[in-house]
C-alpha atoms as a PDB file:
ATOM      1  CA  UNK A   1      61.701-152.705-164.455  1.00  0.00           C
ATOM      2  CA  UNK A   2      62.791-150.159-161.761  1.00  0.00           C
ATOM      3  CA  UNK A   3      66.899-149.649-162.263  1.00  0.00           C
ATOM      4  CA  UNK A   4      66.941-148.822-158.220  1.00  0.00           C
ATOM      5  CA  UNK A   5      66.619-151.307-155.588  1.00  0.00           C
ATOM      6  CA  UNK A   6      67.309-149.051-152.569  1.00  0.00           C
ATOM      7  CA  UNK A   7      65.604-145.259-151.616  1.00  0.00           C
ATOM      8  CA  UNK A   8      66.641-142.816-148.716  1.00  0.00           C
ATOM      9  CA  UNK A   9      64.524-140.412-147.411  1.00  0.00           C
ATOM     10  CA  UNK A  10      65.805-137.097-145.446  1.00  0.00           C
ATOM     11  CA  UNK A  11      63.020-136.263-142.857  1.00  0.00           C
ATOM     12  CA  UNK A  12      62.813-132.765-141.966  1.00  0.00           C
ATOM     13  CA  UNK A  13      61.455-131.135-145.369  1.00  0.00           C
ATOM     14  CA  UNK A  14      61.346-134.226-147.243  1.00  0.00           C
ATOM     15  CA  UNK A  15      59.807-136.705-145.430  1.00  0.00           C
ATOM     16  CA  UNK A  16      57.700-135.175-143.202  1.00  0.00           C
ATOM     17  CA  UNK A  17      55.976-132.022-144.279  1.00  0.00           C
ATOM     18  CA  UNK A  18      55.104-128.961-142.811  1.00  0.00           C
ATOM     19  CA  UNK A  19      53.089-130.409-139.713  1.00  0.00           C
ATOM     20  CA  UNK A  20      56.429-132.959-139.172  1.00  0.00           C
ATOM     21  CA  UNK A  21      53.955-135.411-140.165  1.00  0.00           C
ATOM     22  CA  UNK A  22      54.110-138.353-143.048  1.00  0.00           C
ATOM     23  CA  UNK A  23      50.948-137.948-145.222  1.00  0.00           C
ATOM     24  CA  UNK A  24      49.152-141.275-146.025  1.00  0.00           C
ATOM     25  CA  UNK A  25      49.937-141.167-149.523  1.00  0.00           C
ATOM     26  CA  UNK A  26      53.637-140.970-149.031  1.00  0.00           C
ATOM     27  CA  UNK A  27      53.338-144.264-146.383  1.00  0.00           C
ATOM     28  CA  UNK A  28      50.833-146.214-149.015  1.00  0.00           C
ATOM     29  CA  UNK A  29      53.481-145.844-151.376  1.00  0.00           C
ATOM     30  CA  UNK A  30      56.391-147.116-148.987  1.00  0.00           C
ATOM     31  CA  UNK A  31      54.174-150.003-148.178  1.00  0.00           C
ATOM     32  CA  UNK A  32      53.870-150.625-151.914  1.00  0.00           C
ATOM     33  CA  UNK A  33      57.643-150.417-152.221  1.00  0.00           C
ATOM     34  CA  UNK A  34      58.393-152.598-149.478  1.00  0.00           C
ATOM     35  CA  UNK A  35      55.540-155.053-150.962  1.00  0.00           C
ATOM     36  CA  UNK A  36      57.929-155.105-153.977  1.00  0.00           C
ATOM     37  CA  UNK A  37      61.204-156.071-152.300  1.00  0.00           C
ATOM     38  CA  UNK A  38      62.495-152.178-152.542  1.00  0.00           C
ATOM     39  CA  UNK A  39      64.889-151.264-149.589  1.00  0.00           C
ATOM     40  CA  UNK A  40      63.313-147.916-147.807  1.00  0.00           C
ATOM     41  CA  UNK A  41      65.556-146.543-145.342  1.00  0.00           C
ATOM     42  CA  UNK A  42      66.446-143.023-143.524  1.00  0.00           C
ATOM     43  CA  UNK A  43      68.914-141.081-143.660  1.00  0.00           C
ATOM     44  CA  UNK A  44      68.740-137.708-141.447  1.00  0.00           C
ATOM     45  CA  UNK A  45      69.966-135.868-138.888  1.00  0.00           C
ATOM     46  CA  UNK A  46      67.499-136.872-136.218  1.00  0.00           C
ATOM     47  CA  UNK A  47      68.815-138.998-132.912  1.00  0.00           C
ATOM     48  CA  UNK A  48      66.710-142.519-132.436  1.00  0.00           C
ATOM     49  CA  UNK A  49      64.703-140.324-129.046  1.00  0.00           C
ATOM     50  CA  UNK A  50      63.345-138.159-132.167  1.00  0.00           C
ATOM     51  CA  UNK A  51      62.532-141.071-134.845  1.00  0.00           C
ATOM     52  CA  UNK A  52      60.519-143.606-132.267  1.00  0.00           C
ATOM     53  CA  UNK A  53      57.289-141.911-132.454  1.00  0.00           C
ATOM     54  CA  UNK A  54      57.390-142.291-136.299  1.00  0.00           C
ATOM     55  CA  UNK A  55      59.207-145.370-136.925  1.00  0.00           C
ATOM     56  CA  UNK A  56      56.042-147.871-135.593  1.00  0.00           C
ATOM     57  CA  UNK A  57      54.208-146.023-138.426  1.00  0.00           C
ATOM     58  CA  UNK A  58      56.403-146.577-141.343  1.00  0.00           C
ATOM     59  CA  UNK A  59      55.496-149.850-143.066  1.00  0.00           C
ATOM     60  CA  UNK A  60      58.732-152.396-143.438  1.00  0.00           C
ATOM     61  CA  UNK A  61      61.013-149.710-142.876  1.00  0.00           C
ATOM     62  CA  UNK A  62      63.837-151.681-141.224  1.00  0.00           C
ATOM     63  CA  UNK A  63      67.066-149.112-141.359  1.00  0.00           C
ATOM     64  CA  UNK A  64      68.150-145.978-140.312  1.00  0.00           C
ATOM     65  CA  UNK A  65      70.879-143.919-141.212  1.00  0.00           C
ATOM     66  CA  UNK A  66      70.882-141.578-138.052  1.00  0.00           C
ATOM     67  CA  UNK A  67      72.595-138.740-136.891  1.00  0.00           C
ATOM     68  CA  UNK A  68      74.041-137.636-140.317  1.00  0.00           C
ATOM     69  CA  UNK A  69      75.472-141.147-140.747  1.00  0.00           C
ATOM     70  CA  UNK A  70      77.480-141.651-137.041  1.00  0.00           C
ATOM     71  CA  UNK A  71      75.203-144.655-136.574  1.00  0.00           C
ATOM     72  CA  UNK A  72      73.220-147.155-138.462  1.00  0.00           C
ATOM     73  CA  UNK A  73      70.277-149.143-136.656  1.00  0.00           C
ATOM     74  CA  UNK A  74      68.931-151.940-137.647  1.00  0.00           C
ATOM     75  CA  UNK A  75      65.415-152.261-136.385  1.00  0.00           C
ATOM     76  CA  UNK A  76      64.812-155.509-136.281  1.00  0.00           C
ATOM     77  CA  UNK A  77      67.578-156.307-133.932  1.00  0.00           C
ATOM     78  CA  UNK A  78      67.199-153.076-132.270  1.00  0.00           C
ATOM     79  CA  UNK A  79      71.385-152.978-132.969  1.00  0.00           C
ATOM     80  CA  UNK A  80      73.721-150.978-134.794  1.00  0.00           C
ATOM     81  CA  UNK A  81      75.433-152.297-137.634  1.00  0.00           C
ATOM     82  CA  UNK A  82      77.665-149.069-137.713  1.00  0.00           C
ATOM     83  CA  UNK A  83      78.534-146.780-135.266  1.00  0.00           C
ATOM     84  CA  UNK A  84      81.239-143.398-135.614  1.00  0.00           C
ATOM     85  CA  UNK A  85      80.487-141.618-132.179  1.00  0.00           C
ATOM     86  CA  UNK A  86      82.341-138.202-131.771  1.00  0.00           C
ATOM     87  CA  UNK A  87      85.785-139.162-130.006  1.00  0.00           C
ATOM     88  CA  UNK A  88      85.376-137.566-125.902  1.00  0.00           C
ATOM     89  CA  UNK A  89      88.262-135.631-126.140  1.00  0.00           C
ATOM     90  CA  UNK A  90      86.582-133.930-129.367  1.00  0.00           C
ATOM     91  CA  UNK A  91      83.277-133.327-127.980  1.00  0.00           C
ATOM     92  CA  UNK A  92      84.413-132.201-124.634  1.00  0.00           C
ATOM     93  CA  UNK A  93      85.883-129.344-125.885  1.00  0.00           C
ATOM     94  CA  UNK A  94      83.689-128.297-128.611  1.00  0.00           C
ATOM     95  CA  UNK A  95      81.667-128.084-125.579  1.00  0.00           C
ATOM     96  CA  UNK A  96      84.095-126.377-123.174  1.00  0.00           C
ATOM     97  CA  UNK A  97      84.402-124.075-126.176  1.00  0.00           C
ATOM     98  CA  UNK A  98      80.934-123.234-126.447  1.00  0.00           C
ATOM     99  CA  UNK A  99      81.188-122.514-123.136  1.00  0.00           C
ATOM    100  CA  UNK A 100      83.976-119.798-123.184  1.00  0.00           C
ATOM    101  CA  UNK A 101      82.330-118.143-125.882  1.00  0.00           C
ATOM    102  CA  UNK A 102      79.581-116.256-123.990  1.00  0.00           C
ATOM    103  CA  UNK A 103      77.420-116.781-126.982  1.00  0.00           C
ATOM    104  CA  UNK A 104      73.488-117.438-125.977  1.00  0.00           C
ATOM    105  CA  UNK A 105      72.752-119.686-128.430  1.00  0.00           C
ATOM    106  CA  UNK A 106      71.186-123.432-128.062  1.00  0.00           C
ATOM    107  CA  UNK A 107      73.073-126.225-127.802  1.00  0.00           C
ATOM    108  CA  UNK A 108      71.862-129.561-128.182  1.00  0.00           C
ATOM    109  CA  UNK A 109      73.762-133.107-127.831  1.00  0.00           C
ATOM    110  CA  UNK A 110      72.852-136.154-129.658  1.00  0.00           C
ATOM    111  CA  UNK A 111      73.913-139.522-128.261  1.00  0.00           C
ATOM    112  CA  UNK A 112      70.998-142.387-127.325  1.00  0.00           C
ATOM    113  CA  UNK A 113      69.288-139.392-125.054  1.00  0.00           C
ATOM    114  CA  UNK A 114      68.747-135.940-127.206  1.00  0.00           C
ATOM    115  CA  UNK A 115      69.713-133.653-123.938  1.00  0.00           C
ATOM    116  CA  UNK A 116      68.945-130.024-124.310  1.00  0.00           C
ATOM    117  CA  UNK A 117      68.721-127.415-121.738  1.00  0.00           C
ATOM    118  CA  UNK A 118      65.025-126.434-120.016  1.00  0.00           C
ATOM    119  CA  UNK A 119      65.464-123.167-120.309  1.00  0.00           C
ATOM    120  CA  UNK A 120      66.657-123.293-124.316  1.00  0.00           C
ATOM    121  CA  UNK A 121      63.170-125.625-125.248  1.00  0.00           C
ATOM    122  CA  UNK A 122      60.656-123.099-123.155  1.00  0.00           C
ATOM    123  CA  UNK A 123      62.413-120.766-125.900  1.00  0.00           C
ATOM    124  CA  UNK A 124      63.237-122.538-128.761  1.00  0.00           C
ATOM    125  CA  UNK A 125      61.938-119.863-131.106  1.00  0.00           C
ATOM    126  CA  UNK A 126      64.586-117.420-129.929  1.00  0.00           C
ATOM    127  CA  UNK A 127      67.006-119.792-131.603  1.00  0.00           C
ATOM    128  CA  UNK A 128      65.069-120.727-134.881  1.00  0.00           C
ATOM    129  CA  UNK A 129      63.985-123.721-133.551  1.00  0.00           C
ATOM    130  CA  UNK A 130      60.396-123.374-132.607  1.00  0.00           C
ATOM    131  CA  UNK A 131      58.776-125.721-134.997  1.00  0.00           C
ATOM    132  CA  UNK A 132      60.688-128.318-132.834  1.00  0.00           C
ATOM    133  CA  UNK A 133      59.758-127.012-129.508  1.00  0.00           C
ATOM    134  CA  UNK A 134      56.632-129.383-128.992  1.00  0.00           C
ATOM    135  CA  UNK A 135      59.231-132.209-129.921  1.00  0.00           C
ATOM    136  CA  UNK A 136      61.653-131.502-127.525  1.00  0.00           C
ATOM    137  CA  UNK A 137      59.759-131.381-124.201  1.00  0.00           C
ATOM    138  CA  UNK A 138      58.723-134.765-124.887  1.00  0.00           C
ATOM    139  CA  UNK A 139      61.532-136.307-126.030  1.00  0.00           C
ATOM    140  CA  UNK A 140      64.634-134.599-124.325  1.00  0.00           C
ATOM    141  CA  UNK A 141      66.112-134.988-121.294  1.00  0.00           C
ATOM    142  CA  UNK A 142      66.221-131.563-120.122  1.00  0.00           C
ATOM    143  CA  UNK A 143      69.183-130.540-117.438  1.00  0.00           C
ATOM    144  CA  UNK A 144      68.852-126.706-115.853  1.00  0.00           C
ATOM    145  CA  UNK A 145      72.420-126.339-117.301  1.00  0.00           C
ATOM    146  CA  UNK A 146      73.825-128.355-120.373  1.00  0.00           C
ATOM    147  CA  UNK A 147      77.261-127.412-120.039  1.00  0.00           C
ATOM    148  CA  UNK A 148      77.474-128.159-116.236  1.00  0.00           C
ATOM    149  CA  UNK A 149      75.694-130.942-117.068  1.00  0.00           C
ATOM    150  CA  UNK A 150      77.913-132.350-119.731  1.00  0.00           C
ATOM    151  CA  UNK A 151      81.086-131.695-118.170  1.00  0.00           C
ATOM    152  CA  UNK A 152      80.495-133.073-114.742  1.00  0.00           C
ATOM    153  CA  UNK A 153      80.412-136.311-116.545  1.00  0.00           C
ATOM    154  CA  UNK A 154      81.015-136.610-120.456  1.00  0.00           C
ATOM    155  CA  UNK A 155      80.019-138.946-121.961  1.00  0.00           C
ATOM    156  CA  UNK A 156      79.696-140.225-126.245  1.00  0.00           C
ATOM    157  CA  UNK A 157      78.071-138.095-128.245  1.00  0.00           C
ATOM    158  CA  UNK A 158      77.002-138.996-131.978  1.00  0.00           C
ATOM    159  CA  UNK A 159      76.399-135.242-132.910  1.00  0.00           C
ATOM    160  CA  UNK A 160      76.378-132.280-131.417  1.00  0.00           C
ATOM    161  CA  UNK A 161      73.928-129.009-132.775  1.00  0.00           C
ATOM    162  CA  UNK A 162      74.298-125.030-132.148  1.00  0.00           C
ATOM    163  CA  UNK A 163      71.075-123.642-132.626  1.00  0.00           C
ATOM    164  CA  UNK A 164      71.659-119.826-133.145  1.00  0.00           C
ATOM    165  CA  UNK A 165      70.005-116.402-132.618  1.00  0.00           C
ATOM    166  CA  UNK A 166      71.309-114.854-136.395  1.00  0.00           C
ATOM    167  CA  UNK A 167      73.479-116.237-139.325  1.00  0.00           C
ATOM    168  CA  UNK A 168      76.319-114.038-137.649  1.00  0.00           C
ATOM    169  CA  UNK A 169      76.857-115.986-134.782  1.00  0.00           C
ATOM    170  CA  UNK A 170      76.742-119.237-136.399  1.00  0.00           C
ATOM    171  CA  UNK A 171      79.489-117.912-138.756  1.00  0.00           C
ATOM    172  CA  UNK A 172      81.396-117.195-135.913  1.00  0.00           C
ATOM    173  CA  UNK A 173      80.940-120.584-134.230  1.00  0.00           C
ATOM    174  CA  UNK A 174      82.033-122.321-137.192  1.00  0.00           C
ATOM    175  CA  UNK A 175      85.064-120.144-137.267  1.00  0.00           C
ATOM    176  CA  UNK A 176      86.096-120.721-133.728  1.00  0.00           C
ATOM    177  CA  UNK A 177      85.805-124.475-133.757  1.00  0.00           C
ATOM    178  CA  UNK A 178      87.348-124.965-137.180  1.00  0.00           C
ATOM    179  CA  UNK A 179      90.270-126.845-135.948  1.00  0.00           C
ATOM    180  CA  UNK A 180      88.749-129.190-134.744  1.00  0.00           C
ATOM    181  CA  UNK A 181      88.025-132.799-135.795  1.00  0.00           C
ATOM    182  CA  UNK A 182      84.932-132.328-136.654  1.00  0.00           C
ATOM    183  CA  UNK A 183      82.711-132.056-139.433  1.00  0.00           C
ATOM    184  CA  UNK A 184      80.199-128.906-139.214  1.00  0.00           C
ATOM    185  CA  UNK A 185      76.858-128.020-141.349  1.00  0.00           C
ATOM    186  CA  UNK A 186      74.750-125.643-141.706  1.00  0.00           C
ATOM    187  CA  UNK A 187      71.302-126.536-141.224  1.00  0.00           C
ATOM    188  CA  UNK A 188      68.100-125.339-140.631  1.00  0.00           C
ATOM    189  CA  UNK A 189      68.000-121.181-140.942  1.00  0.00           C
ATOM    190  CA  UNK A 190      70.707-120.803-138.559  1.00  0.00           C
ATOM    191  CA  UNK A 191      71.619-123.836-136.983  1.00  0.00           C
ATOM    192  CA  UNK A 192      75.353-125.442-137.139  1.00  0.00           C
ATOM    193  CA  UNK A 193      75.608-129.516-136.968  1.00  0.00           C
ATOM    194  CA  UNK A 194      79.080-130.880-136.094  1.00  0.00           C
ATOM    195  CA  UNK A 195      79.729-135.183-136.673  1.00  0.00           C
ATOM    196  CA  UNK A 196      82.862-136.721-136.183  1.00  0.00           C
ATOM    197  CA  UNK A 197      85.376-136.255-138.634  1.00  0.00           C
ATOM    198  CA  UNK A 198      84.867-138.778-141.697  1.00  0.00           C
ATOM    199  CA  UNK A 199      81.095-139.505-141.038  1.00  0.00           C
ATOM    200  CA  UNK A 200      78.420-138.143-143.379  1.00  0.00           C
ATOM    201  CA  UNK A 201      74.870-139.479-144.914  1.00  0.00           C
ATOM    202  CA  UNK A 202      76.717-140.196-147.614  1.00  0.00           C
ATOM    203  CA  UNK A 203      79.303-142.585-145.848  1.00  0.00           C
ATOM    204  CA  UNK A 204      76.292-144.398-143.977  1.00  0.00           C
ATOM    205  CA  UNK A 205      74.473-145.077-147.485  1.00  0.00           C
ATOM    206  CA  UNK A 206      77.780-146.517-149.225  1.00  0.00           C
ATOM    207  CA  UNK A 207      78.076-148.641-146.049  1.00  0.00           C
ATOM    208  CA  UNK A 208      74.486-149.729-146.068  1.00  0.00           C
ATOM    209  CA  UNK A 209      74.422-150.347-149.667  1.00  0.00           C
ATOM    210  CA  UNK A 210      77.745-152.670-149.207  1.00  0.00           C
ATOM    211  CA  UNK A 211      76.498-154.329-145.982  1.00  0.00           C
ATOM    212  CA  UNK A 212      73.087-155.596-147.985  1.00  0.00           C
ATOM    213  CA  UNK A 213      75.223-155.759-151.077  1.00  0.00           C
ATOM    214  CA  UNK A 214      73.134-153.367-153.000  1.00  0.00           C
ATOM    215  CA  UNK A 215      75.224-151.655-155.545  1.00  0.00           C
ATOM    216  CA  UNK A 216      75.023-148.201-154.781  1.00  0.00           C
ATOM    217  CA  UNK A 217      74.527-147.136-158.338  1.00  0.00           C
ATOM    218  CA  UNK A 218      71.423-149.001-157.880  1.00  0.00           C
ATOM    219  CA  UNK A 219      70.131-146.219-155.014  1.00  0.00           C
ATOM    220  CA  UNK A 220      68.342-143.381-154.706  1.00  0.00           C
ATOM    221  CA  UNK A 221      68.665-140.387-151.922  1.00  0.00           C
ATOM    222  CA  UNK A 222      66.012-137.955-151.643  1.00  0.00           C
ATOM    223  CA  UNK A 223      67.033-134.625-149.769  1.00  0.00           C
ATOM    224  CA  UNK A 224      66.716-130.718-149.311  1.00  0.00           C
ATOM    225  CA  UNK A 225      69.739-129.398-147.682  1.00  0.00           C
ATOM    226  CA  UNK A 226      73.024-128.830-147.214  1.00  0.00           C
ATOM    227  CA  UNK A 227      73.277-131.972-145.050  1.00  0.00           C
ATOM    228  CA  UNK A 228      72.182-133.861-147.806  1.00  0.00           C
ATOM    229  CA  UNK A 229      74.779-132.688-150.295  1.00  0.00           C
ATOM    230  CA  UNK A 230      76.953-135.735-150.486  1.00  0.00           C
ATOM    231  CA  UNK A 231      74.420-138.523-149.863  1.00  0.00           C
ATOM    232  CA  UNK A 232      72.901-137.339-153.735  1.00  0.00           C
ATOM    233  CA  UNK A 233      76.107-136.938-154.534  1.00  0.00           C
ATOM    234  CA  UNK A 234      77.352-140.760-153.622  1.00  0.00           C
ATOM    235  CA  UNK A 235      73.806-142.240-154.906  1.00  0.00           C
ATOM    236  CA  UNK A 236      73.211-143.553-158.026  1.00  0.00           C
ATOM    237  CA  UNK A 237      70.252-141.242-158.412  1.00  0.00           C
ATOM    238  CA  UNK A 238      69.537-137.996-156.697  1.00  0.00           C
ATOM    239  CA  UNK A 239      66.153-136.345-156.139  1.00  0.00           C
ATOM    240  CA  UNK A 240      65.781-132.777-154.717  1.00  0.00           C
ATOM    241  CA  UNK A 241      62.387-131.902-153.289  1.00  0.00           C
ATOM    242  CA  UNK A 242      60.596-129.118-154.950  1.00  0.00           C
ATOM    243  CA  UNK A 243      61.380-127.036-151.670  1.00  0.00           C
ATOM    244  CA  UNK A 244      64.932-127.879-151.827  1.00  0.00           C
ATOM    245  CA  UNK A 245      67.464-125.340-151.625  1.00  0.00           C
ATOM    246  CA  UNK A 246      68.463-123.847-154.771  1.00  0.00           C
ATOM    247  CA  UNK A 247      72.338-125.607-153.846  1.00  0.00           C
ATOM    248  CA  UNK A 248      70.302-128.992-154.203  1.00  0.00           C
ATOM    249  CA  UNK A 249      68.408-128.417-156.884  1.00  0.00           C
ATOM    250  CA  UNK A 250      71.241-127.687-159.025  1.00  0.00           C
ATOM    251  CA  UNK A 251      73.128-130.780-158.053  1.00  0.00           C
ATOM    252  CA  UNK A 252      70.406-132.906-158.507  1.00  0.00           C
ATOM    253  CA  UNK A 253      69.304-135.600-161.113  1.00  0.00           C
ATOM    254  CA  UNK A 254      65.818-134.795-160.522  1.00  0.00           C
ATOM    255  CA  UNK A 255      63.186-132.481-158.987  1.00  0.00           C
ATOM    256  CA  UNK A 256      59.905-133.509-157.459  1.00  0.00           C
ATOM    257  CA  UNK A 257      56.910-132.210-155.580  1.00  0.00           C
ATOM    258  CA  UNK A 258      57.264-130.071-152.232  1.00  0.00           C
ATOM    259  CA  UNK A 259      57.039-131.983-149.101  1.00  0.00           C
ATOM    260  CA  UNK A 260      53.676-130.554-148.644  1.00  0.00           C
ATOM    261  CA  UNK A 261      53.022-132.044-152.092  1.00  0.00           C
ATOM    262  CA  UNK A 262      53.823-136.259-151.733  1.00  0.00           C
ATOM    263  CA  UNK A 263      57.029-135.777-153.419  1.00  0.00           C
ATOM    264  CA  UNK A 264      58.759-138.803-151.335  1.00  0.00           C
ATOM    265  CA  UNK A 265      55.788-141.068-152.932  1.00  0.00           C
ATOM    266  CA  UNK A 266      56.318-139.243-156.385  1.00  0.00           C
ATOM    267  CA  UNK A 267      59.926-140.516-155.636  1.00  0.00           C
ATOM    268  CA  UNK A 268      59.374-144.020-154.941  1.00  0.00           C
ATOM    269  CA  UNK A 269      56.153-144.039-158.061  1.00  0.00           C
ATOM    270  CA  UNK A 270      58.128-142.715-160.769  1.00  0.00           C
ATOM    271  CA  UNK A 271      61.916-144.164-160.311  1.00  0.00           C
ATOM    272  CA  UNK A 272      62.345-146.947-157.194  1.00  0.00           C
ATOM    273  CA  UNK A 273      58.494-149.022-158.707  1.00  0.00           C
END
């Protein structure tokens, strides 16, 4: 008998591979787990606008841990059962800040739209980004200028991203918005993710686990980066995809296959069934 009841998959470079696609193996094995009365669940960094087009083809998969753990959705009732947006004080001058910068870099705010500006997604691959770029002009809502946009009328943001031209500049972002109440990432090669302060994926699992009184020693996370630091940390098991960053790896439990390689349904094979 399994000693986990409950698994959490990261997408980008865990659950979906290269293509940002599931492979079939990966959802036969969630629809074996679910078949079994095993808890599969998300946890990532994506807004709901960039999770519907998968979520109708994940079998039994009934909650997400979005937005690096600012919200929690149950998809049944289409409802949170958690929710830590970014306070509007916060957000509205992270983005003011932006603003004075002068940087060019991408910015990109998360709330129940994903808003991003046209001119950033026709160029997403000047910022790192252009695996995403397909992705975006469907899903976004695309204003000619984000910032004007934003602060004619702010409104609650769950996360806010700064998609950046070199490491440099994102080392300087972080810098200049250090003081505020924030929590900032690194992510992607040189993107910077900033969540209210308190919220992580490791916060949303322990609330998950306590709200379907799973004990969270009885978990599993499943992650490659930096993001997903303290969600392995908080689970009772943690499992580092063979492409994992080498900061992962080492904290890790366990290692599996790439995410070009079915290592989500080595995951749920050898340690949730």
């Amino acid at each position: 008998m399994s000693d986990y009841d409950l698994i959490a998959f990261d997408m980008d470079g865990t659950l979906l591979n290269s293509e940002k696609q599931i492979s079939k193996d990966t959802l036969d094995m969630i629809s074996l787990a679910e078949a079994n009365g095993k808890v599969v669940c998300l946890s990532t960094g994506r807004c709901m606008p960039e999770l519907n087009e998968y979520i109708p083809n994940i079998p039994g998969l009934r909650y997400i841990i979005g937005d690096s753990g600012t919200f929690i959705r149950d998809l049944k009732t289409g409802k949170n059962i958690f929710s830590h947006p970014m306070p509007l004080e916060v957000s509205a001058e992270l983005v003011r800040r932006v603003r004075e910068s002068g940087e060019d870099l991408m910015l990109h705010i998360h709330s129940e739209l994903s808003v991003a500006q046209r001119s950033h997604v026709a160029n997403m691959s000047d910022y790192n980004m252009g695996v995403y770029q397909t992705m975006f002009e469907r899903i976004c809502t695309m204003p000619e200028n984000i910032i004007d946009f934003y602060m004619s009328a702010p409104f609650a943001s769950n996360k806010i991203n700064l998609y950046c031209r070199e490491a440099g500049q994102r080392d300087r972002m972080c810098a200049m918005l250090s003081d505020l109440d924030i929590e900032p990432v690194y992510a992607e090669a040189c993107s910077l993710e900033f969540t209210p302060a308190g919220t992580s994926k490791g916060k949303g699992l322990e609330y998950l686990c306590n709200y379907l009184a799973v004990p969270i020693e009885r978990s599993i996370a499943v992650g490659d980066a930096d993001n997903d630091l303290e969600i392995l940390s908080c689970a009772g098991l943690a499992v580092a995809m063979g492409n994992a960053k080498d900061n992962v790896k080492a904290l890790a439990d366990v290692i599996v296959a790439d995410n070009d390689s079915d290592g989500c349904a080595e995951a749920i094979r050898r340690f949730l069934l």
